[in-house]
C-alpha atoms as a PDB file:
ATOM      1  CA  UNK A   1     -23.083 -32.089  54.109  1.00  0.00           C
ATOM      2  CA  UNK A   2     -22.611 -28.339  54.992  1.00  0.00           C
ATOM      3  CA  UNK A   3     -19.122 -28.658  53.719  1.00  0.00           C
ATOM      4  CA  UNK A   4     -19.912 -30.178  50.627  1.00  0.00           C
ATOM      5  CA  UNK A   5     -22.740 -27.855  49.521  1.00  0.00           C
ATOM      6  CA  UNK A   6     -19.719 -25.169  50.609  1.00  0.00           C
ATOM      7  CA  UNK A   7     -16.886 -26.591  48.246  1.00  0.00           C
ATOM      8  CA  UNK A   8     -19.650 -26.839  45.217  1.00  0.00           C
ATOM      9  CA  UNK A   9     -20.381 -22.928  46.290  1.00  0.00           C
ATOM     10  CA  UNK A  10     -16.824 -22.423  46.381  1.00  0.00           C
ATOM     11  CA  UNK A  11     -16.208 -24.303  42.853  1.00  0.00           C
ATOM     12  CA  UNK A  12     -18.778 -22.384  41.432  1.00  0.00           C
ATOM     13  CA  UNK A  13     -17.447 -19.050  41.747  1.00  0.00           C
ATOM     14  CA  UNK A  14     -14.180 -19.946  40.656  1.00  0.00           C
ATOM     15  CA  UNK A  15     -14.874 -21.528  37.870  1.00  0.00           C
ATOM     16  CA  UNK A  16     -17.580 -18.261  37.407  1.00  0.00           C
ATOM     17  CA  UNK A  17     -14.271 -16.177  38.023  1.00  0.00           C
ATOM     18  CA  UNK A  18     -12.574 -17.685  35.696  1.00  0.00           C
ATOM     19  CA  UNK A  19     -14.489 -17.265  33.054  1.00  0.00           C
ATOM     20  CA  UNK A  20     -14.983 -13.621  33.124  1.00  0.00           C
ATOM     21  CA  UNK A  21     -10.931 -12.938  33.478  1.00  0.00           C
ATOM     22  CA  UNK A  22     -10.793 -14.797  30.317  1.00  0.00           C
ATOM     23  CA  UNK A  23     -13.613 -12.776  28.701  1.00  0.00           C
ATOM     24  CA  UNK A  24     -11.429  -9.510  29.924  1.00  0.00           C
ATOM     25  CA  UNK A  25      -8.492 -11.037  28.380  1.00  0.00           C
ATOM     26  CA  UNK A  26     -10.354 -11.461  25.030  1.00  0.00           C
ATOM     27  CA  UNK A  27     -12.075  -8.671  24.878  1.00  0.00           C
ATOM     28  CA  UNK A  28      -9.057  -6.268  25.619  1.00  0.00           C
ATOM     29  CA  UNK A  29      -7.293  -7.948  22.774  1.00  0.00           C
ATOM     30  CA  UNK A  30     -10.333  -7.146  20.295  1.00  0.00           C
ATOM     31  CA  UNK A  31      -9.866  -3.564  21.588  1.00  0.00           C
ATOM     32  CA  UNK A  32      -5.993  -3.559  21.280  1.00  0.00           C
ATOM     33  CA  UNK A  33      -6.782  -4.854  17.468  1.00  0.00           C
ATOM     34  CA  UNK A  34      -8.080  -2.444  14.814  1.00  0.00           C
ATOM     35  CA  UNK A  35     -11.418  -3.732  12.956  1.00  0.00           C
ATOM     36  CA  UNK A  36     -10.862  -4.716   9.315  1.00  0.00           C
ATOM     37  CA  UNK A  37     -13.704  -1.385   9.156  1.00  0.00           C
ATOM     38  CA  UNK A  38     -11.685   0.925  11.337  1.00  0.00           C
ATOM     39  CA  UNK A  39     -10.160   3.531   9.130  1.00  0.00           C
ATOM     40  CA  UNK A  40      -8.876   5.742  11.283  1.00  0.00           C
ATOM     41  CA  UNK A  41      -6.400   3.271  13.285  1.00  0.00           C
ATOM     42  CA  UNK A  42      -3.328   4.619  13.787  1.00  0.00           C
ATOM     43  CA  UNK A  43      -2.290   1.351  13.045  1.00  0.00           C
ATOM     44  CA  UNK A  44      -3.413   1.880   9.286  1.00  0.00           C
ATOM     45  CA  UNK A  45      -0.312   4.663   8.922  1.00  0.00           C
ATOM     46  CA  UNK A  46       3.030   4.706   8.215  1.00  0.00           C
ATOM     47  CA  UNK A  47       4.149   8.350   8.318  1.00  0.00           C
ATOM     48  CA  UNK A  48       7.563   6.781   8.670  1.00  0.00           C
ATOM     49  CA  UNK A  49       7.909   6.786   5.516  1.00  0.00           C
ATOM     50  CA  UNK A  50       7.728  10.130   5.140  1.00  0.00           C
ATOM     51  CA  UNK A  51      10.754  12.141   3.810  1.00  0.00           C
ATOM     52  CA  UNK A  52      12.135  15.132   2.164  1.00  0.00           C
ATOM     53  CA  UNK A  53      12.109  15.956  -0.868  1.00  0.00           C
ATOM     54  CA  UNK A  54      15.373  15.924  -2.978  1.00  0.00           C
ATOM     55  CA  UNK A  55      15.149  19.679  -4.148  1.00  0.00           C
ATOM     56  CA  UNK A  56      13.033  20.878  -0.843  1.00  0.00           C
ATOM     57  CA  UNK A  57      14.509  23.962   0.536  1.00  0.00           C
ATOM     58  CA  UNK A  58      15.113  23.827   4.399  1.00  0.00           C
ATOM     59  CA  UNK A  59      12.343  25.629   4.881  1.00  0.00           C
ATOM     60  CA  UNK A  60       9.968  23.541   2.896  1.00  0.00           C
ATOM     61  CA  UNK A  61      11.527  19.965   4.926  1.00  0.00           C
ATOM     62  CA  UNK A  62      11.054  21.632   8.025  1.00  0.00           C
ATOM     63  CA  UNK A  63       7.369  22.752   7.394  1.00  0.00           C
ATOM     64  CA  UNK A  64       7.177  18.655   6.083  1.00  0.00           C
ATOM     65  CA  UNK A  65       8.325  17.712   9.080  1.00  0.00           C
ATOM     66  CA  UNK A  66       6.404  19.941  11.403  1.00  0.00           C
ATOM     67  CA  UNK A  67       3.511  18.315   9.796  1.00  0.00           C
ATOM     68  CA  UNK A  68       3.931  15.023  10.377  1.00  0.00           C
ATOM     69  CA  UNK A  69       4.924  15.394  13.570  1.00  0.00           C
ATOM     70  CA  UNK A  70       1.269  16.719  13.631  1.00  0.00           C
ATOM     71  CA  UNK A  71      -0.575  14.346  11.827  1.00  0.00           C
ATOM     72  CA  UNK A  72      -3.046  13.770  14.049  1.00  0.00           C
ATOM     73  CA  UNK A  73      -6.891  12.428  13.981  1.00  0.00           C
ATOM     74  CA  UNK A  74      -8.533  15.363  12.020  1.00  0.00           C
ATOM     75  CA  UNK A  75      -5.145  15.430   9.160  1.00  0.00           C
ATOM     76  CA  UNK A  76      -5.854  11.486   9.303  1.00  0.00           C
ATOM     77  CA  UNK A  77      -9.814  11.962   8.230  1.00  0.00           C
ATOM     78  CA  UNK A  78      -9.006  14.711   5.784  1.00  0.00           C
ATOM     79  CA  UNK A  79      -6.170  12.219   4.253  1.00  0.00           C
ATOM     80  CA  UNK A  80      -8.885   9.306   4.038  1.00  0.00           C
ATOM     81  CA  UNK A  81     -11.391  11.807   2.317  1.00  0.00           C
ATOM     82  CA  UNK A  82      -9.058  13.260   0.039  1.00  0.00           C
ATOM     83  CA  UNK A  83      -7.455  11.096  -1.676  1.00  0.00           C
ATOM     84  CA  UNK A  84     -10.825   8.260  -1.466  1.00  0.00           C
ATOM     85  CA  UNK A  85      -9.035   5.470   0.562  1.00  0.00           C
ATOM     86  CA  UNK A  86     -12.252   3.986   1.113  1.00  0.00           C
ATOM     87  CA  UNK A  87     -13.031   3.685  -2.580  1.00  0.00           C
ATOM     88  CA  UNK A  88      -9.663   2.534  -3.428  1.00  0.00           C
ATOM     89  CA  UNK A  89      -9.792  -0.559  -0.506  1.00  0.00           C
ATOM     90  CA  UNK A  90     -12.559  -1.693  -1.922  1.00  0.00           C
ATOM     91  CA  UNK A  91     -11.970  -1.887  -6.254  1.00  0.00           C
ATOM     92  CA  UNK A  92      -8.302  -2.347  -5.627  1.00  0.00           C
ATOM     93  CA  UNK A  93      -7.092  -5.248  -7.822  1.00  0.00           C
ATOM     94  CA  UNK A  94      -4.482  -6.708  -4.637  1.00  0.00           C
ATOM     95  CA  UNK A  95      -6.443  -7.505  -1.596  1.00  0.00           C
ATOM     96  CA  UNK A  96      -4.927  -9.623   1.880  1.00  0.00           C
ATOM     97  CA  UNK A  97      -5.182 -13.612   2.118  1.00  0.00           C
ATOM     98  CA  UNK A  98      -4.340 -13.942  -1.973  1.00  0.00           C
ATOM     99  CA  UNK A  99      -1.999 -16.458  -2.704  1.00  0.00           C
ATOM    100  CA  UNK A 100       0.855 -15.345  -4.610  1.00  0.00           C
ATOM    101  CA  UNK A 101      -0.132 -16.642  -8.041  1.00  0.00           C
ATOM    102  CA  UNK A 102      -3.999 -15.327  -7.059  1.00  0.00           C
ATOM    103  CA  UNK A 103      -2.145 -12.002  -6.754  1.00  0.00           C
ATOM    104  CA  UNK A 104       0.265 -12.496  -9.868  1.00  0.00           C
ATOM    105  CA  UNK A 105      -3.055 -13.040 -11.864  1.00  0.00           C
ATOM    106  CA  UNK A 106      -5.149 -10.145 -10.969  1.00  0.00           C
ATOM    107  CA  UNK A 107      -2.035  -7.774 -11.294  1.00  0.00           C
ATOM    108  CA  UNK A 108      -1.789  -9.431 -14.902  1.00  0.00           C
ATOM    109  CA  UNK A 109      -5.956  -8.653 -15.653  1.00  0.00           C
ATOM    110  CA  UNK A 110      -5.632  -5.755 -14.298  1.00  0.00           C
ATOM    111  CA  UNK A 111      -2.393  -5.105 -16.732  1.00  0.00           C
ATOM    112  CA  UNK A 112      -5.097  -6.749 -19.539  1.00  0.00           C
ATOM    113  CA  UNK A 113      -7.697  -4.319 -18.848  1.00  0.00           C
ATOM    114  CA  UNK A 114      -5.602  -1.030 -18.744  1.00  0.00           C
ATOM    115  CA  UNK A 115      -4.115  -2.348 -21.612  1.00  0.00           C
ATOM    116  CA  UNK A 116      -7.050  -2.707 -23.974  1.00  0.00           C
ATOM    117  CA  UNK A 117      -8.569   0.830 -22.542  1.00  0.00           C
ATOM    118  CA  UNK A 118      -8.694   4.215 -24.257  1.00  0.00           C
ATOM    119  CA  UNK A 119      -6.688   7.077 -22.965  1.00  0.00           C
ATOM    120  CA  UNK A 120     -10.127   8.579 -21.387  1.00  0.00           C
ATOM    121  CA  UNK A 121     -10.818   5.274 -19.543  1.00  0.00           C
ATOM    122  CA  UNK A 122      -7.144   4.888 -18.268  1.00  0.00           C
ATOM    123  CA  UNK A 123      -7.690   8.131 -15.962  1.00  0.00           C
ATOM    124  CA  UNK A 124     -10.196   5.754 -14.486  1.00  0.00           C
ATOM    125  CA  UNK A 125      -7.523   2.886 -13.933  1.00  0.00           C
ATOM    126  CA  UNK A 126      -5.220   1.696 -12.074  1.00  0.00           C
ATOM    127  CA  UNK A 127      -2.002   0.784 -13.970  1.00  0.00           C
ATOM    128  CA  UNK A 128       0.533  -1.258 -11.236  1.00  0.00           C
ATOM    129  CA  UNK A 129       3.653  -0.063 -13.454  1.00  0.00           C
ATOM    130  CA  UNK A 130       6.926  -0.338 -12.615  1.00  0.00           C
ATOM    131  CA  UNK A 131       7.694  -3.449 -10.308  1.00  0.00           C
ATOM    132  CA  UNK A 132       9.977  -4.184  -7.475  1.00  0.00           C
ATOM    133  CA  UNK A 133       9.972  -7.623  -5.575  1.00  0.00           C
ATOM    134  CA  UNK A 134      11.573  -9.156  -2.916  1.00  0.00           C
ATOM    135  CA  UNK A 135      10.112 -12.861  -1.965  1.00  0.00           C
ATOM    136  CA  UNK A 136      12.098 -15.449  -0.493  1.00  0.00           C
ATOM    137  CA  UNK A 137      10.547 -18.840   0.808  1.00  0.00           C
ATOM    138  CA  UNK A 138       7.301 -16.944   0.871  1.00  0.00           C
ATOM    139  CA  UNK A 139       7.851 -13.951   2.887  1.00  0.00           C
ATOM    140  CA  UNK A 140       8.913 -10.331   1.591  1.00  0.00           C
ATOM    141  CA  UNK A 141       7.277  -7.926  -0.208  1.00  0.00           C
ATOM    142  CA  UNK A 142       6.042  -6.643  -3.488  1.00  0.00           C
ATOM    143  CA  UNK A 143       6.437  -2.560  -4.780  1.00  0.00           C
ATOM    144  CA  UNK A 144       4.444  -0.633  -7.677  1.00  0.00           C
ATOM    145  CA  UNK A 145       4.690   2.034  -8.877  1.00  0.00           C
ATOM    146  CA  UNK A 146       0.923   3.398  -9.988  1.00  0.00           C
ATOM    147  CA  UNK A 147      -0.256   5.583 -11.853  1.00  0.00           C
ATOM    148  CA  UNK A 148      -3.216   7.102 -13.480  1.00  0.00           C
ATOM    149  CA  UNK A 149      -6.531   7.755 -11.652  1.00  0.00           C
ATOM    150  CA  UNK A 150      -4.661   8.257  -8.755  1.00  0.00           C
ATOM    151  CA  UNK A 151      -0.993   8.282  -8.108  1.00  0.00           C
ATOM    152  CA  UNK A 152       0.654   6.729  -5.677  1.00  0.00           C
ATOM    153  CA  UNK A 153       2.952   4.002  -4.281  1.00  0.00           C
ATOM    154  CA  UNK A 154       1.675   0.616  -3.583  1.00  0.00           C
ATOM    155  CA  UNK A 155       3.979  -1.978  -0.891  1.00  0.00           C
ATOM    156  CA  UNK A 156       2.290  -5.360  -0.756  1.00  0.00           C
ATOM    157  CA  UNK A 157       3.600  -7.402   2.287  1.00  0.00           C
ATOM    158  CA  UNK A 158       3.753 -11.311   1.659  1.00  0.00           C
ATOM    159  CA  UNK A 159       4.300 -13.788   4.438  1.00  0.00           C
ATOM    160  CA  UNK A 160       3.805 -18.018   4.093  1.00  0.00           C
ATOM    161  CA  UNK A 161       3.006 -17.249   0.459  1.00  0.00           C
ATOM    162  CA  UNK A 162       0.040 -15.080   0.819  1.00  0.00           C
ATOM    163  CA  UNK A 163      -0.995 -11.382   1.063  1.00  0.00           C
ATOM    164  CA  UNK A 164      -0.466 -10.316   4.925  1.00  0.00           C
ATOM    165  CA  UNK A 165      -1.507  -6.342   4.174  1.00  0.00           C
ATOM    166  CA  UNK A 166      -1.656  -3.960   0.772  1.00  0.00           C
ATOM    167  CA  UNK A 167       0.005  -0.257   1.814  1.00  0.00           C
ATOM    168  CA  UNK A 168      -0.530   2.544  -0.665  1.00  0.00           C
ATOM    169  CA  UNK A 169       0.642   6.070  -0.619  1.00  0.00           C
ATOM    170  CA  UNK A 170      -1.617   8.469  -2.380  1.00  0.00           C
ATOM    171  CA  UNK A 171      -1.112  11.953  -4.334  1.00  0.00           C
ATOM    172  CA  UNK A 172      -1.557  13.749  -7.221  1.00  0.00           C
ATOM    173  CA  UNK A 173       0.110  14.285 -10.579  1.00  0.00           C
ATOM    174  CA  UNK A 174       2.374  16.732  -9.271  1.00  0.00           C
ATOM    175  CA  UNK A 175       3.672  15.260  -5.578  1.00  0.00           C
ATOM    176  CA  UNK A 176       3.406  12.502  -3.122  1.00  0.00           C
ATOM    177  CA  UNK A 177       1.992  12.375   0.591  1.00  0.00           C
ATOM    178  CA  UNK A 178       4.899  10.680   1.890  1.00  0.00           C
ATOM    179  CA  UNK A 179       2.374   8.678   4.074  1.00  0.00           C
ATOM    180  CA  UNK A 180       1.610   5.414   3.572  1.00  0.00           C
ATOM    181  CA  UNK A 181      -1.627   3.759   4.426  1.00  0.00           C
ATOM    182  CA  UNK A 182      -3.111   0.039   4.314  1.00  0.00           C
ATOM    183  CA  UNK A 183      -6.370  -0.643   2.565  1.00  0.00           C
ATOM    184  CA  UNK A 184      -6.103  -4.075   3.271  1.00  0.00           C
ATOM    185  CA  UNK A 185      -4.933  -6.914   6.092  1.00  0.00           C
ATOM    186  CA  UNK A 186      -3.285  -6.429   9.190  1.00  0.00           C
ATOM    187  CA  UNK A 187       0.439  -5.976  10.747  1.00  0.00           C
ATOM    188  CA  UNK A 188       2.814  -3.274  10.078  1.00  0.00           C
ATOM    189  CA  UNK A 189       4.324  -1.916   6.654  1.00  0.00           C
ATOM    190  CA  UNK A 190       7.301  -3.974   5.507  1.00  0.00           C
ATOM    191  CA  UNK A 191       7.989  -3.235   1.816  1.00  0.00           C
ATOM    192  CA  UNK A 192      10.807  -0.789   0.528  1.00  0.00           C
ATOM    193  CA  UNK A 193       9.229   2.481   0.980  1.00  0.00           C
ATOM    194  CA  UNK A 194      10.496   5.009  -1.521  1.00  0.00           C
ATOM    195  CA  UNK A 195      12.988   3.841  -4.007  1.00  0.00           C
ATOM    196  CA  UNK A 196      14.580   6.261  -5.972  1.00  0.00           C
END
């Protein structure tokens, strides 16, 4: 009797051990994982993709590079603020888990809409210009050129047909940021990067 009431004791805590291993296990992956809301994951940059310049001087690629190699937490909240990544996640006409014709159709409103816009409302637009694609058997990638309201690179990553992440790279009229960032989805940046 005193053994059995032992074993059950015994089973018990085992079984009471092995549930709270596997609760460590899941909650260090939710911690390894950036939040869908977490917009200061490093995860969410690709400075990578930075480069120089064609006509920088040496001086100028070296001051580029000296900054990215910088690029820390404040340069990533200033980047988010600046250039309104949090507006642009949200109204963006590409988001993750689209199919590709669900993408292929909002690209095409969006085209609509810009389109059928006066030149004051087009500053407010996004127009996903020149295209570059690369899909086979559902996996590649997608690249835009945008401009207006903002200008900037846009690399959609596709994988089993569908959206897997939507990486932009912001600037102004006159210059890029050379960093890329994703407003949408999850994984790393895949698409082309700079082609020119």
């Amino acid at each position: 009797m005193v053994y059995r009431r032992l074993a059950v004791i015994v089973a018990a805590f085992a079984i009471l051990g092995g549930l709270w291993l596997v609760c460590q296990a899941l909650r260090e992956t939710r911690e390894t994982e950036p939040a869908v809301d977490d917009w200061i994951a490093d995860s969410r940059f690709d400075i990578g993709a930075f480069g120089d310049e064609p006509n920088s001087s040496n001086e100028e690629s070296a001051t580029r590079a000296e900054w990215v190699r910088n690029f820390g937490q404040k340069e990533r909240e200033e980047y988010l603020t600046t250039y309104a990544l949090k507006e642009i996640a949200k109204e963006f006409p590409v988001h993750a888990g689209m199919t590709i014709p669900e993408m292929d159709h909002a690209v095409a409103e969006n085209e609509r809409k810009f389109d059928a816009s006066t030149m004051e409302q087009r500053e407010q637009m996004y127009n996903l210009g020149w295209e570059q694609r690369s899909i086979v058997k559902g996996d590649g990638w997608v690249y835009f050129w945008v401009n207006f309201k903002h200008l900037f690179h846009c690399d959609i990553v596709i994988e089993s047909g569908k959206v897997k992440s939507v990486w932009v790279m912001p600037g102004t009229k006159d210059s890029v940021t050379g960093v890329y960032y994703r407003i949408s989805g999850n994984g790393v940046h895949k698409g082309p990067g700079r082609i020119w």
